[in-house]
PDB file of N, CA and C in Angstrom:
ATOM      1  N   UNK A   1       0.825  -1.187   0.000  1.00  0.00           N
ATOM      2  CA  UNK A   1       0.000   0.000   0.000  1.00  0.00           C
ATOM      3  C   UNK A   1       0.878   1.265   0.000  1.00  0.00           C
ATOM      4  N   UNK A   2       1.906   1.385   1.260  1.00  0.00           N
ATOM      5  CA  UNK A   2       2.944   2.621   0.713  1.00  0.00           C
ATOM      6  C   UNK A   2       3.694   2.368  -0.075  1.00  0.00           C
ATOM      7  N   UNK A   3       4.198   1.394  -1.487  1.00  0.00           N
ATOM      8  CA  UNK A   3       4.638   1.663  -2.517  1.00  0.00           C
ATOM      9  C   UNK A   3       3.302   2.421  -3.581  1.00  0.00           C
ATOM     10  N   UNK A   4       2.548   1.722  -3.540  1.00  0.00           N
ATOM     11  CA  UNK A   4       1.284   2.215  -4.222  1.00  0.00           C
ATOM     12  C   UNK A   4       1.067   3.805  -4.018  1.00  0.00           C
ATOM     13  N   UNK A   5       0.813   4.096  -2.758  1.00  0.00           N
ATOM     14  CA  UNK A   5       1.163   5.413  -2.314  1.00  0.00           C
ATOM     15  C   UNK A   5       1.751   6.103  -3.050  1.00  0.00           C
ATOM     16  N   UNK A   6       2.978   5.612  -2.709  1.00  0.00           N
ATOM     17  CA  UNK A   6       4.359   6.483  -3.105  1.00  0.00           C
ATOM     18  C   UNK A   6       4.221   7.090  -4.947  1.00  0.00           C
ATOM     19  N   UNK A   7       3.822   5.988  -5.250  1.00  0.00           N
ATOM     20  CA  UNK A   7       3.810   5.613  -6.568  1.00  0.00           C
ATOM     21  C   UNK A   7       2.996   7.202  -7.235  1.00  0.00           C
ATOM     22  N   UNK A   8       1.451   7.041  -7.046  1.00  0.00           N
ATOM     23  CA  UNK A   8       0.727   7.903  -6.879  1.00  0.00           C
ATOM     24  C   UNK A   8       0.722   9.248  -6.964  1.00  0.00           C
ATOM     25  N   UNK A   9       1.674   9.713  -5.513  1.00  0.00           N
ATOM     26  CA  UNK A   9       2.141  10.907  -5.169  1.00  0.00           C
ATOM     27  C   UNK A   9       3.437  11.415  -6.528  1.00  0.00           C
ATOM     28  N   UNK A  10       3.920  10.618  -6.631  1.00  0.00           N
ATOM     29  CA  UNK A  10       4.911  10.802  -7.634  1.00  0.00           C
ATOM     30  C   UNK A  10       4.167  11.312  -9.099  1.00  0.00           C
ATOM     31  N   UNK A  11       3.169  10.780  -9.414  1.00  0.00           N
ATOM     32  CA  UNK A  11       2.863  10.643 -10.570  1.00  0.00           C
ATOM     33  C   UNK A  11       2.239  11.911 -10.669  1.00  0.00           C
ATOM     34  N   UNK A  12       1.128  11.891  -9.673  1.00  0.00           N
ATOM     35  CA  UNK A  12       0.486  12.998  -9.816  1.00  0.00           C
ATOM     36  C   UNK A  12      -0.031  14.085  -8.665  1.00  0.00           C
ATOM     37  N   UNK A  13       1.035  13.865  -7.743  1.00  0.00           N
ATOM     38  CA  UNK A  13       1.140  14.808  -6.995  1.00  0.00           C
ATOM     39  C   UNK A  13       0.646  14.967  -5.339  1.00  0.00           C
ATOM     40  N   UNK A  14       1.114  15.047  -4.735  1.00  0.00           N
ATOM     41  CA  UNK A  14       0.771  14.468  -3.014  1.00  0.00           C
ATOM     42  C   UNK A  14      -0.848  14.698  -2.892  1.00  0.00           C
ATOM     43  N   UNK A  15      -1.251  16.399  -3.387  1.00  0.00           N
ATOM     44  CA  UNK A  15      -2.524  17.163  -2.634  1.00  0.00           C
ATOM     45  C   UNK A  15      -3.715  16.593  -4.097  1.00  0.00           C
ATOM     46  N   UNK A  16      -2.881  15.991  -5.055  1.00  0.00           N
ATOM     47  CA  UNK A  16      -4.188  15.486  -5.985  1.00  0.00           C
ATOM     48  C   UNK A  16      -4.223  14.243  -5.538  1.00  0.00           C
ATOM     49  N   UNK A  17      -3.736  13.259  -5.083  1.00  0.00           N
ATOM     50  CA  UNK A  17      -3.752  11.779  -4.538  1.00  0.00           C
ATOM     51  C   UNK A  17      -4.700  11.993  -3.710  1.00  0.00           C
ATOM     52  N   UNK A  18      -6.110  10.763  -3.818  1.00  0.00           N
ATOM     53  CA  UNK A  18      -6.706  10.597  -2.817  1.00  0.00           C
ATOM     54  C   UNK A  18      -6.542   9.223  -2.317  1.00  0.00           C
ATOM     55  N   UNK A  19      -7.033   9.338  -0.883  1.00  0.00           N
ATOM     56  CA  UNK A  19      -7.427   7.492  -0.203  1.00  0.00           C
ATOM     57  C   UNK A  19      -7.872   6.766  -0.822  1.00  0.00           C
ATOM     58  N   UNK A  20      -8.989   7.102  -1.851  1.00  0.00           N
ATOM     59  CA  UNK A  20      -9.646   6.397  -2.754  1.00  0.00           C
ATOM     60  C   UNK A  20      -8.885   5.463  -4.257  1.00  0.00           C
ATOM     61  N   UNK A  21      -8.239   6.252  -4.568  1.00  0.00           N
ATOM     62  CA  UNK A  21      -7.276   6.310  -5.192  1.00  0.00           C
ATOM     63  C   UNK A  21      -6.163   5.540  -4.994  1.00  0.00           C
ATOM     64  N   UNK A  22      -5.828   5.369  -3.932  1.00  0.00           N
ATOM     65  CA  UNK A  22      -4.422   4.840  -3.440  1.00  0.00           C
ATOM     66  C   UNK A  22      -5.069   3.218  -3.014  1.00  0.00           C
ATOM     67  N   UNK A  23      -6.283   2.994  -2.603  1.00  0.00           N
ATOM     68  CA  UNK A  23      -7.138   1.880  -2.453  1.00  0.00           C
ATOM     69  C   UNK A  23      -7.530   0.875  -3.256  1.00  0.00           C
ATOM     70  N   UNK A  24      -7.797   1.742  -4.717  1.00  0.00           N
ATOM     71  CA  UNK A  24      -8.054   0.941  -5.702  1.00  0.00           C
ATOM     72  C   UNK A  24      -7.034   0.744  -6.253  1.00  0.00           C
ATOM     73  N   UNK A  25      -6.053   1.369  -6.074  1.00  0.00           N
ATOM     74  CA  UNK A  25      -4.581   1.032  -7.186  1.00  0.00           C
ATOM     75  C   UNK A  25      -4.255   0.227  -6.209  1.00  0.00           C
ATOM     76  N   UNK A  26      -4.042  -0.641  -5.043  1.00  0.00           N
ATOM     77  CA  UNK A  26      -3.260  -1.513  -4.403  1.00  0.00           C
ATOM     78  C   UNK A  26      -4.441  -2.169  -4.122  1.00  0.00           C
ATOM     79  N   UNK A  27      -5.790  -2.515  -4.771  1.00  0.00           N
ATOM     80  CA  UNK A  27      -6.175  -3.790  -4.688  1.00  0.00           C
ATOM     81  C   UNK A  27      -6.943  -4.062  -3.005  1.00  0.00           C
ATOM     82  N   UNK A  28      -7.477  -2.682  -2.127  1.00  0.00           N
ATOM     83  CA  UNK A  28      -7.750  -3.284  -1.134  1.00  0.00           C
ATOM     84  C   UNK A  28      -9.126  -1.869  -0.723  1.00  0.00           C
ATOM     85  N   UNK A  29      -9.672  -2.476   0.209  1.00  0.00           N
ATOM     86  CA  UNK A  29     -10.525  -2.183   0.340  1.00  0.00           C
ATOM     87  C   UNK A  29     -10.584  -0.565   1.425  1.00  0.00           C
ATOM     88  N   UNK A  30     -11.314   0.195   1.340  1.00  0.00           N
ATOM     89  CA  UNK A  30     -10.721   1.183   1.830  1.00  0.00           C
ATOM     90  C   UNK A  30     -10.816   1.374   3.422  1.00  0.00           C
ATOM     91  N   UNK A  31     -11.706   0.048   3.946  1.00  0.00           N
ATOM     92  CA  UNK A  31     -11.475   0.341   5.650  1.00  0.00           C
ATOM     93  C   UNK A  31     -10.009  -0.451   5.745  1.00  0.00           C
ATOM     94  N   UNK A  32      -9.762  -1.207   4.803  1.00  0.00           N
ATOM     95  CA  UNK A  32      -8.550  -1.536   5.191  1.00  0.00           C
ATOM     96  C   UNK A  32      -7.038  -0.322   5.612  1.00  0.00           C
ATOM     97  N   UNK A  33      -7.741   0.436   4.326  1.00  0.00           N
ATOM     98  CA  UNK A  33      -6.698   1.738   4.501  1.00  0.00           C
ATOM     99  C   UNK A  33      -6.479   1.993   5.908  1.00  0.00           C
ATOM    100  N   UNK A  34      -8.038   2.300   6.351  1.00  0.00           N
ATOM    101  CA  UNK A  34      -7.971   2.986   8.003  1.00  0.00           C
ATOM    102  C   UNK A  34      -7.831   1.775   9.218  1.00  0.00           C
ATOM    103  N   UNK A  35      -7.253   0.796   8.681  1.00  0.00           N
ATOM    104  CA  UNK A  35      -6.675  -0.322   9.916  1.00  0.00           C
ATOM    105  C   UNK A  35      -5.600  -0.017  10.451  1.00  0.00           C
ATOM    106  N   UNK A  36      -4.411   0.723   9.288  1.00  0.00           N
ATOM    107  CA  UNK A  36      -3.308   1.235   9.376  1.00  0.00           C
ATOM    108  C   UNK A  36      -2.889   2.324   9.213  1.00  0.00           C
ATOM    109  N   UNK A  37      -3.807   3.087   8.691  1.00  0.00           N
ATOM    110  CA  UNK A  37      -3.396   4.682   8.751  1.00  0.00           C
ATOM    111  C   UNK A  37      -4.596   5.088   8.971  1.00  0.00           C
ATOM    112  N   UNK A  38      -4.295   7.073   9.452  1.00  0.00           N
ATOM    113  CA  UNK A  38      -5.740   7.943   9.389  1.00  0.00           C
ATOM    114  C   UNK A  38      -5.772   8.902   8.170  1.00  0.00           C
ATOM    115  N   UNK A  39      -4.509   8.776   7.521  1.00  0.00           N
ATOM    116  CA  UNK A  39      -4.644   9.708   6.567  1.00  0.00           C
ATOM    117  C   UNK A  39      -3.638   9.641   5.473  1.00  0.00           C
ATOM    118  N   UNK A  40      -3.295   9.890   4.725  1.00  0.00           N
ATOM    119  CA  UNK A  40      -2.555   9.966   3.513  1.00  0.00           C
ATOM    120  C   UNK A  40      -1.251  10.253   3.966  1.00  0.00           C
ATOM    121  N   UNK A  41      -1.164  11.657   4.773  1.00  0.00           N
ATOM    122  CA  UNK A  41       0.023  12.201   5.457  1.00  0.00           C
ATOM    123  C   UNK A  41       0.439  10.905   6.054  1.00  0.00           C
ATOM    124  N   UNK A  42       0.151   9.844   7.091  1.00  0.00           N
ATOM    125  CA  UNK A  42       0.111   9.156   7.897  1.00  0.00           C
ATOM    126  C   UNK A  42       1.329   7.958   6.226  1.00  0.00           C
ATOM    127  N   UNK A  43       0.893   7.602   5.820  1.00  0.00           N
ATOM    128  CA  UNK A  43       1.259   6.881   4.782  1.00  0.00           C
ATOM    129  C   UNK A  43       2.426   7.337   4.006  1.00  0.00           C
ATOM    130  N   UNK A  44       2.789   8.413   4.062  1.00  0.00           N
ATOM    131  CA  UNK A  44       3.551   9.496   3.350  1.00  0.00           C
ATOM    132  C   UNK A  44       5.347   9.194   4.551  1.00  0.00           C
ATOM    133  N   UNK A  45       4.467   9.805   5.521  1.00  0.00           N
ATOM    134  CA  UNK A  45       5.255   9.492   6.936  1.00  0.00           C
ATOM    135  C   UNK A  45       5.588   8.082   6.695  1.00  0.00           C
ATOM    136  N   UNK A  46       5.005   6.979   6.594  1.00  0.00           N
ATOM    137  CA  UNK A  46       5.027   6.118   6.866  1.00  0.00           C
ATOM    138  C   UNK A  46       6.600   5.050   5.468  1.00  0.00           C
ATOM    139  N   UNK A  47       6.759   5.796   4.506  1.00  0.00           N
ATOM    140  CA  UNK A  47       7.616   5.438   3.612  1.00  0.00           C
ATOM    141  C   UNK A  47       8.741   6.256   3.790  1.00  0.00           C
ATOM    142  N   UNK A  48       8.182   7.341   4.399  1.00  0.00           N
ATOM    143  CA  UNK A  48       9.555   8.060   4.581  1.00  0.00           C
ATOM    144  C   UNK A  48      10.574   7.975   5.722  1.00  0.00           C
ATOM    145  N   UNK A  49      10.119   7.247   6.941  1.00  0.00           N
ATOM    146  CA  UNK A  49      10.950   6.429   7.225  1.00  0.00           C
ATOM    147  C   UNK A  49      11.298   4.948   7.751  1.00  0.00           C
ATOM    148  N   UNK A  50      10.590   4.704   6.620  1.00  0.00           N
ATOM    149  CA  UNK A  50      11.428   3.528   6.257  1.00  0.00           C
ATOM    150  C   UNK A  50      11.955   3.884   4.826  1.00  0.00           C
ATOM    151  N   UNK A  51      12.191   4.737   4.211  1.00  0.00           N
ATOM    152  CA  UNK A  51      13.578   4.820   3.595  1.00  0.00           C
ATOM    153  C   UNK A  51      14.450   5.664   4.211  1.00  0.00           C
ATOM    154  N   UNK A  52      14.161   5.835   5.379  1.00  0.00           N
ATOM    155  CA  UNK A  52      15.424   6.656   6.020  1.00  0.00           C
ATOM    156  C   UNK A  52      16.160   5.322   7.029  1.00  0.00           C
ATOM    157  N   UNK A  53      15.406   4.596   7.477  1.00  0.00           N
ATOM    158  CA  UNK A  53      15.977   3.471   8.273  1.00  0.00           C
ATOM    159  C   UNK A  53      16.697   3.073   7.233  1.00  0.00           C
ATOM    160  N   UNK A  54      15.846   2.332   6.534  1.00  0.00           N
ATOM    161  CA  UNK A  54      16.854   1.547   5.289  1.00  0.00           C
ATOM    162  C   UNK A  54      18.207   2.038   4.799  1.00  0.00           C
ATOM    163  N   UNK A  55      18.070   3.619   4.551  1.00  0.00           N
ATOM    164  CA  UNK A  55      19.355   4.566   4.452  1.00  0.00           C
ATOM    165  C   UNK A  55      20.450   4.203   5.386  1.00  0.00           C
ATOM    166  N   UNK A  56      19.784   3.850   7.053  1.00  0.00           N
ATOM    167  CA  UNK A  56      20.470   3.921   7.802  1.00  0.00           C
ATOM    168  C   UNK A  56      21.306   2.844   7.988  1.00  0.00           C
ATOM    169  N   UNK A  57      20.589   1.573   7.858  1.00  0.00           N
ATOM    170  CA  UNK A  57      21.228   0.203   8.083  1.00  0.00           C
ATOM    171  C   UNK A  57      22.218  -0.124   6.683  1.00  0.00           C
ATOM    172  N   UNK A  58      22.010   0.235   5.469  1.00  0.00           N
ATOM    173  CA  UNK A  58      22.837   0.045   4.516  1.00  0.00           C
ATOM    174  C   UNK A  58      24.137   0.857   4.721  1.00  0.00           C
ATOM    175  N   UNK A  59      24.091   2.306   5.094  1.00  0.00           N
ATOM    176  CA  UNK A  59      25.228   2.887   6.042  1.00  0.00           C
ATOM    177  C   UNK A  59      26.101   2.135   7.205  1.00  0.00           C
ATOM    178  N   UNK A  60      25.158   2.201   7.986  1.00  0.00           N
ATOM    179  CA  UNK A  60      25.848   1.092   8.703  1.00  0.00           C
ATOM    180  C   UNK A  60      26.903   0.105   8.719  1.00  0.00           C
ATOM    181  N   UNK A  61      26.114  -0.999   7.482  1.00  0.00           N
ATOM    182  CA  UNK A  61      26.757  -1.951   7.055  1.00  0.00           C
ATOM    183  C   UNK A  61      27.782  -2.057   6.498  1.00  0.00           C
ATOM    184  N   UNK A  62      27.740  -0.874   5.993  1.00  0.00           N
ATOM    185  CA  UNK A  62      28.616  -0.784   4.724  1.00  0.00           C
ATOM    186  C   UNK A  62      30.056  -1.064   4.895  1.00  0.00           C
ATOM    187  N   UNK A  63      30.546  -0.126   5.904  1.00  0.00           N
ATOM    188  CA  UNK A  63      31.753   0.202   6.445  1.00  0.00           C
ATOM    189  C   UNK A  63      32.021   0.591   7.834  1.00  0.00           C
ATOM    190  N   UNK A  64      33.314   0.756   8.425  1.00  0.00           N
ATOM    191  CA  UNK A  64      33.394   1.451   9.404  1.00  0.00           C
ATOM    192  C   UNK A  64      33.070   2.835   9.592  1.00  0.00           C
ATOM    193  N   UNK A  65      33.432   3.247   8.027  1.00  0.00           N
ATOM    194  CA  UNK A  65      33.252   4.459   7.970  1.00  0.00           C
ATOM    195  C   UNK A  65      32.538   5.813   8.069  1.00  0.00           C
ATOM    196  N   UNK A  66      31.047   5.022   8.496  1.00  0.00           N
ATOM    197  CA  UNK A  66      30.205   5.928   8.205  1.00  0.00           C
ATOM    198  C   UNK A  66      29.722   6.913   9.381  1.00  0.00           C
ATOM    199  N   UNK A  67      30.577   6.774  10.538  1.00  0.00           N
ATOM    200  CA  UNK A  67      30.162   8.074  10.981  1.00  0.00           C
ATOM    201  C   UNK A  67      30.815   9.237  10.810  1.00  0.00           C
ATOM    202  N   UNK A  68      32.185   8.942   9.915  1.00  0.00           N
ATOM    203  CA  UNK A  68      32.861   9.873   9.492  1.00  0.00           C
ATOM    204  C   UNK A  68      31.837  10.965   8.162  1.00  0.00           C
ATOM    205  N   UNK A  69      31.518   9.958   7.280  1.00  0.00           N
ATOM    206  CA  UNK A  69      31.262  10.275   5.887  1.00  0.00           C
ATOM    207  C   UNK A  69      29.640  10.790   6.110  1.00  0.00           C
ATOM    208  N   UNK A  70      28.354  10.804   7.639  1.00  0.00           N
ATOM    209  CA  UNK A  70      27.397  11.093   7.729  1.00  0.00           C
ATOM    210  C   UNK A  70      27.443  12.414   8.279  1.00  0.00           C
ATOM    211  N   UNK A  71      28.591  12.874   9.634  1.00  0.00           N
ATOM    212  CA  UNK A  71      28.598  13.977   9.932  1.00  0.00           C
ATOM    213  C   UNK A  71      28.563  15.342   8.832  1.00  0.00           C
ATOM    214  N   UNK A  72      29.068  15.396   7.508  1.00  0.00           N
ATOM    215  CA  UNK A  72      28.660  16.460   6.618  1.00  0.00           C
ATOM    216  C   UNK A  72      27.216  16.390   6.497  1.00  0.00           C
ATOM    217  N   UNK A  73      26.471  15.469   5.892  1.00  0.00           N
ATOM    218  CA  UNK A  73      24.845  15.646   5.858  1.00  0.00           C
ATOM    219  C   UNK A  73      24.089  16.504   7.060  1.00  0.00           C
ATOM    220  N   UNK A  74      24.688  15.259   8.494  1.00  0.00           N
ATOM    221  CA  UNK A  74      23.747  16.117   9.492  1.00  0.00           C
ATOM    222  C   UNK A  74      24.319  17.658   9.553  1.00  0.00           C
ATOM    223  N   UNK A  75      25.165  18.414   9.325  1.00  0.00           N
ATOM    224  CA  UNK A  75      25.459  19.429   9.717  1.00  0.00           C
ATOM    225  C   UNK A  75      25.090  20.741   8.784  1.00  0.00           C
ATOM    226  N   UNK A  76      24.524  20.148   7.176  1.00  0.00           N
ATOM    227  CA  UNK A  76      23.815  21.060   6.439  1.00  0.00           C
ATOM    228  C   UNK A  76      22.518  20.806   6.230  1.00  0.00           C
TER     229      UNK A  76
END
C-alpha cells in the first residue's frame, strides 16, 4: 500500500492523490486503509521512514566508515 502510495504521489502529486485512489490502485478495500493509517500524510510518513531506516542500516553496514562520511549531511 505505501509503494502504491508512493507511486501515486509521484505521478500525480501528493494534494491530488486521494485514499480512494491509493485503495483501488493496491487492490484493497478502503477500511482496510484505516486499519493502518488515518490519513494519507500518515502513509507518506510512513515510507519516509522507512527509507530513512533503510538509508540507515545500509550505512551502517557498509563500512566502518560511516560516521565519518554522515557527519557532513547532518550538519547542512
Amino acid at each position: 500500500m505505501q509503494q502504491t502510495a508512493l507511486h501515486l504521489f509521484q505521478k500525480q502529486g501528493y494534494e491530488q492523490t486521494t485514499i480512494l485512489q491509493i485503495t483501488n490502485e493496491a487492490g484493497i478495500a478502503k477500511g482496510t486503509f484505516f486499519n493502518y493509517f488515518r490519513t494519507k500524510e500518515e502513509v507518506l510518513q510512513s515510507v519516509f521512514f522507512s527509507r530513512i531506516e533503510s538509508i540507515c542500516q545500509k550505512t551502517m553496514n557498509s563500512n566502518n566508515d560511516w560516521p565519518k562520511k554522515s557527519i557532513p549531511y547532518l550538519m547542512s
